[in-house]
N, C-alpha and C. Protein backbone atom coordinates (compact mmCIF):
# COMPACT_ATOMS: atom_id res chain seq x y z
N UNK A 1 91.75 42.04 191.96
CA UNK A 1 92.83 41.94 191.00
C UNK A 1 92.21 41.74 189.61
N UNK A 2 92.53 42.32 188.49
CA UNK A 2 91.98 42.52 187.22
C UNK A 2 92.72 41.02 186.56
N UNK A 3 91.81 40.48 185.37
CA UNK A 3 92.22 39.30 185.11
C UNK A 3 93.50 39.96 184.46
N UNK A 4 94.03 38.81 183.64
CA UNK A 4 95.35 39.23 182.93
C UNK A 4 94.86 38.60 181.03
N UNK A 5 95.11 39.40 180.37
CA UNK A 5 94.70 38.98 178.70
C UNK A 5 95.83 38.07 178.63
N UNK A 6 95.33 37.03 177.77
CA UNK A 6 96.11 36.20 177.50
C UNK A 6 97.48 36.82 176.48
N UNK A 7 98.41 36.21 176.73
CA UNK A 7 99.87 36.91 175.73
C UNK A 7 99.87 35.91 174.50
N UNK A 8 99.96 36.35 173.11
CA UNK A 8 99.83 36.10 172.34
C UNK A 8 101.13 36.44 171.41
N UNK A 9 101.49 35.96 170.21
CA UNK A 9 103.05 35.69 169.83
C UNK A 9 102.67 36.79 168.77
N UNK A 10 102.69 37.48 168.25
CA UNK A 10 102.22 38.23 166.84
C UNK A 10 103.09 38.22 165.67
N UNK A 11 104.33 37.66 165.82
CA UNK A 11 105.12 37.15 165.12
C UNK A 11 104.80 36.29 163.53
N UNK A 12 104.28 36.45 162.39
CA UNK A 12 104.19 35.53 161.32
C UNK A 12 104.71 34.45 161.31
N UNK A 13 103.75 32.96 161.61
CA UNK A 13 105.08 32.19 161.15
C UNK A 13 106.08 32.15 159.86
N UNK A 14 107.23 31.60 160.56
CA UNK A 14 108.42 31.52 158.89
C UNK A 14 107.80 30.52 157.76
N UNK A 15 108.01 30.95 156.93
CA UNK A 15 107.52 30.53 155.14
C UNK A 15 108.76 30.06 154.72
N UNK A 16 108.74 28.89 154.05
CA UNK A 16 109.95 28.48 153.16
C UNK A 16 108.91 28.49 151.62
N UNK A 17 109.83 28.96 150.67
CA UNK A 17 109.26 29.31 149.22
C UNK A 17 110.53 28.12 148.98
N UNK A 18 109.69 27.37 147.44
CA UNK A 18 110.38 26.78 146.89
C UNK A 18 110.58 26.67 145.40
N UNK A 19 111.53 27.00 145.07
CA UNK A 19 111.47 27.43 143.41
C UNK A 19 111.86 26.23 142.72
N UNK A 20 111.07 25.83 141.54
CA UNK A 20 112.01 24.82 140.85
C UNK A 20 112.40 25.15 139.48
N UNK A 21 113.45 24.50 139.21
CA UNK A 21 114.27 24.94 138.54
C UNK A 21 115.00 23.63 137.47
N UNK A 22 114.85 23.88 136.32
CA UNK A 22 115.36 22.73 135.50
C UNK A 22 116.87 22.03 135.19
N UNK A 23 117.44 22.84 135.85
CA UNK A 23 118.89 22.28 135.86
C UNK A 23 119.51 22.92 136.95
N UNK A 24 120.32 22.82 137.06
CA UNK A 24 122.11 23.13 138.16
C UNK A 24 122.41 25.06 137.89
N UNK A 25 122.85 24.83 136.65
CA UNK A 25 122.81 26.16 136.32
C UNK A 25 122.00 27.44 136.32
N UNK A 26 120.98 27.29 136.16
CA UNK A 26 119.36 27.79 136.32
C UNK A 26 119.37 28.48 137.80
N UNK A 27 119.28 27.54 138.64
CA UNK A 27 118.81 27.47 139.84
C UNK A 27 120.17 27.95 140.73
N UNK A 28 121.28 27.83 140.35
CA UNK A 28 122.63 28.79 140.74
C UNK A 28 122.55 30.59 140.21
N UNK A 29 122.11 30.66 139.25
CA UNK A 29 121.88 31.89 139.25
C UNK A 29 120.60 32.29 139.86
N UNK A 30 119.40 31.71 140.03
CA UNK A 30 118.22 32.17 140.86
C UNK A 30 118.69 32.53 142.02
N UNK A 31 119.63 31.64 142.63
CA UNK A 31 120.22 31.42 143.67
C UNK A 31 121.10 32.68 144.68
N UNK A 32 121.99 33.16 143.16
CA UNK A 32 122.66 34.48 143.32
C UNK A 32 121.78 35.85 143.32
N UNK A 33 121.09 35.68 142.24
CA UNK A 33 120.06 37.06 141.84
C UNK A 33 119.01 37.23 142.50
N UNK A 34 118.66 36.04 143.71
CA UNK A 34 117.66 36.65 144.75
C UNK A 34 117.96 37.86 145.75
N UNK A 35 119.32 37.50 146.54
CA UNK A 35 119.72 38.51 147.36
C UNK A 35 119.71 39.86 146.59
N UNK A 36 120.01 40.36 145.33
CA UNK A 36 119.85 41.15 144.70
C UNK A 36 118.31 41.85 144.40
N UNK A 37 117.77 40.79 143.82
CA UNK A 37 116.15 41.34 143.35
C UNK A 37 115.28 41.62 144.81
N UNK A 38 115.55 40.51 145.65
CA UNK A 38 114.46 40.39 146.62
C UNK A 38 115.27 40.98 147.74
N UNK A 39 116.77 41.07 148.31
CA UNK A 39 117.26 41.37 149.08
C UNK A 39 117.00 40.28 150.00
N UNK A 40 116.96 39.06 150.06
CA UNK A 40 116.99 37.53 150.53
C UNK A 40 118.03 37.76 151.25
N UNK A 41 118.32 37.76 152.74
CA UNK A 41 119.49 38.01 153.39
C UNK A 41 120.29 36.30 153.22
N UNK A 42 119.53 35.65 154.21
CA UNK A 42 120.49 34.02 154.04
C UNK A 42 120.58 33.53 153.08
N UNK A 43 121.60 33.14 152.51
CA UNK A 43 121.89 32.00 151.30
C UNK A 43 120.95 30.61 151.00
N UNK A 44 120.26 30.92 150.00
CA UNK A 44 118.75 29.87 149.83
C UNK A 44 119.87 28.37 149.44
N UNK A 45 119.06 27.37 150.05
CA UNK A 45 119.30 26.10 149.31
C UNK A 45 119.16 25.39 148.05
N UNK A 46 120.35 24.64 147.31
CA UNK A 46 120.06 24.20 146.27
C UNK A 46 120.06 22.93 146.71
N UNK A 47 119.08 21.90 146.32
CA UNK A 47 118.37 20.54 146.42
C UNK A 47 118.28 20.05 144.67
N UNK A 48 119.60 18.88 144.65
CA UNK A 48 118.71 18.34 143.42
C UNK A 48 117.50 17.56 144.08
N UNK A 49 116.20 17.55 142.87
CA UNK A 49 115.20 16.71 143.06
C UNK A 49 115.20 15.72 142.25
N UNK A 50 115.44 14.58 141.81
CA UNK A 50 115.79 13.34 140.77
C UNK A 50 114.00 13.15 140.53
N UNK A 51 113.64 12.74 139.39
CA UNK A 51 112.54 12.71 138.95
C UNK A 51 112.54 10.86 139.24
N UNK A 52 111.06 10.53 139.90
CA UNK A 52 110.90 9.04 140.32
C UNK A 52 111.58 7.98 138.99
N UNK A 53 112.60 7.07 140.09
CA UNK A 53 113.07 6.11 138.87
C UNK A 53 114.28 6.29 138.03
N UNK A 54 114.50 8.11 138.15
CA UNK A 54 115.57 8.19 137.45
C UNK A 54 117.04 8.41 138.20
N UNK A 55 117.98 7.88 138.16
CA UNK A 55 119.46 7.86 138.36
C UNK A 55 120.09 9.26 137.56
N UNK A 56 119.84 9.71 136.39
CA UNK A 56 120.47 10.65 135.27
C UNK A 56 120.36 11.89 135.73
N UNK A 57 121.82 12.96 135.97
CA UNK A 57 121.53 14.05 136.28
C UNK A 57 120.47 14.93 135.29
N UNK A 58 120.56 14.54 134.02
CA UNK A 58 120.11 14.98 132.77
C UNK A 58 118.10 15.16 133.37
N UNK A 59 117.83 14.58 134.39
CA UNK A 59 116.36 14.28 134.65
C UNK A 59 116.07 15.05 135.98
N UNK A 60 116.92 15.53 136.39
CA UNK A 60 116.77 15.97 137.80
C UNK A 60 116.41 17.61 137.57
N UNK A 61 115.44 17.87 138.65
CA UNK A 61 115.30 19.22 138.70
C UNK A 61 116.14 19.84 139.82
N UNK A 62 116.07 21.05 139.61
CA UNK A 62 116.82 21.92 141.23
C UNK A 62 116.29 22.39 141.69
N UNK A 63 116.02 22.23 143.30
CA UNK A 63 115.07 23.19 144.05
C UNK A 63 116.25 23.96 144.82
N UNK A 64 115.25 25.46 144.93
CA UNK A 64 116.24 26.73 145.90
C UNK A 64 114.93 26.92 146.62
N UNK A 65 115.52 26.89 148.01
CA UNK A 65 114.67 27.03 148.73
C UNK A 65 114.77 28.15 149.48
N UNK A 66 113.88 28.79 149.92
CA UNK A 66 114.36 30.38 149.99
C UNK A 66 113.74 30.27 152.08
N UNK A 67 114.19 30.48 152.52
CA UNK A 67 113.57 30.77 154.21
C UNK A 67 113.24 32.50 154.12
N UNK A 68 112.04 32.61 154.50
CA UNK A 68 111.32 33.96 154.51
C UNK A 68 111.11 34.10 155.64
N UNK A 69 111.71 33.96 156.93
CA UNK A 69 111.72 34.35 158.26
C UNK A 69 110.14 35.04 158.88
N UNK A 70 110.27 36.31 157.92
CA UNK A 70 109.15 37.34 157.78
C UNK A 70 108.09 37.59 157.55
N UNK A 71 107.69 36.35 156.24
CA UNK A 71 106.77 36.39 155.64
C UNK A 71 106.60 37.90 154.54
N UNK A 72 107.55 37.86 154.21
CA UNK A 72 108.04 39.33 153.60
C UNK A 72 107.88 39.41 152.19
N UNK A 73 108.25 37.62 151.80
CA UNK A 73 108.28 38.08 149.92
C UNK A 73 107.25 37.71 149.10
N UNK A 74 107.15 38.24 148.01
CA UNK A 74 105.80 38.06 147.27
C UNK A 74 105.74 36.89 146.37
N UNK A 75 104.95 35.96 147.09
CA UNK A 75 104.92 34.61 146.19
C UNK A 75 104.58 34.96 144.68
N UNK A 76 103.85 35.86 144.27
CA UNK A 76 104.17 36.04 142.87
C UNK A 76 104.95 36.30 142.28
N UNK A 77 105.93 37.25 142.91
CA UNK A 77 106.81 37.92 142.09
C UNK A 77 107.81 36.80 142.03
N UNK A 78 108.19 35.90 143.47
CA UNK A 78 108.96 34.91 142.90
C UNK A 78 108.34 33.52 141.74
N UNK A 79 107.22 33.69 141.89
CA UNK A 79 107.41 33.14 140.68
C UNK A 79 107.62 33.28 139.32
N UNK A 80 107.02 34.88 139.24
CA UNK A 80 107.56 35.16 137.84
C UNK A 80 108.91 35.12 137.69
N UNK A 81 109.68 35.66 138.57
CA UNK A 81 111.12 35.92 138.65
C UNK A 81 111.58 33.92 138.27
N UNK A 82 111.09 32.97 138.90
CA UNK A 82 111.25 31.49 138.77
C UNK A 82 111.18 31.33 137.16
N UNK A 83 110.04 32.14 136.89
CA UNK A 83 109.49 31.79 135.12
C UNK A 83 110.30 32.63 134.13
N UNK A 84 111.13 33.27 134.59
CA UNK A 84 112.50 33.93 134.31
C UNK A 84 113.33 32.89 133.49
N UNK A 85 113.67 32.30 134.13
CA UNK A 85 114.55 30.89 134.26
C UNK A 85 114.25 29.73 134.36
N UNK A 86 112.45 29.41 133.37
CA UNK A 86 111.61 28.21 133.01
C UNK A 86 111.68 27.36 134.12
N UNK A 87 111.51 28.02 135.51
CA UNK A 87 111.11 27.52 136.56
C UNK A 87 109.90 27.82 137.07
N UNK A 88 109.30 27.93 137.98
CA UNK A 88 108.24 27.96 138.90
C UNK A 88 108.11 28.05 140.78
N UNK A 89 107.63 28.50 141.11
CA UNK A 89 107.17 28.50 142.59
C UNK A 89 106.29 27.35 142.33
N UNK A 90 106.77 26.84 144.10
CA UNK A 90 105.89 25.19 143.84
C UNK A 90 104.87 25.60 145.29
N UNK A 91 103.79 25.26 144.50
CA UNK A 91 102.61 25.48 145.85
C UNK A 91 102.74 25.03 146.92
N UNK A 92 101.70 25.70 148.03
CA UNK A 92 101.77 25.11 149.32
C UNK A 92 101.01 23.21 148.96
């Protein structure tokens, strides 16, 4: 009987990208104009992030968090697209 190769998953694991974003507004339109630019099928998350110490919406950033199932989208391009809207892609 011939051995058997081990089975292996070839699947990419899923990537979450995280954009930040300086306000509410900002990060609601990143939000909308991904499915458009990138064709982002699921609806990304908006997360305020409150900056340490502070209570004031006025201080808080917004994160959209994007699930890339695929490993499909181009961490650069979202970030330029982030620097669009004086945000950023936040590193691994």
């Amino acid at each position: 009987m011939p051995d058997n190769d081990p089975v292996t998953d070839a699947r990419p694991d899923p990537v979450r990208h995280v954009l930040v974003l300086p306000d509410r507004d900002a990060a609601e339109e990143v939000a909308e104009a991904l499915s458009e630019r990138f064709g982002v099928p699921e609806e990304p998350h908006l997360v305020r992030d409150a900056l340490a110490g502070e209570d004031d919406a006025e201080d808080a950033q917004w994160l959209v968090v994007v699930e890339d199932p695929a490993g499909a989208l181009d961490p650069a391009a979202l970030d330029a697209f982030a620097a669009e809207y004086e945000g950023w892609l936040e590193a691994d």
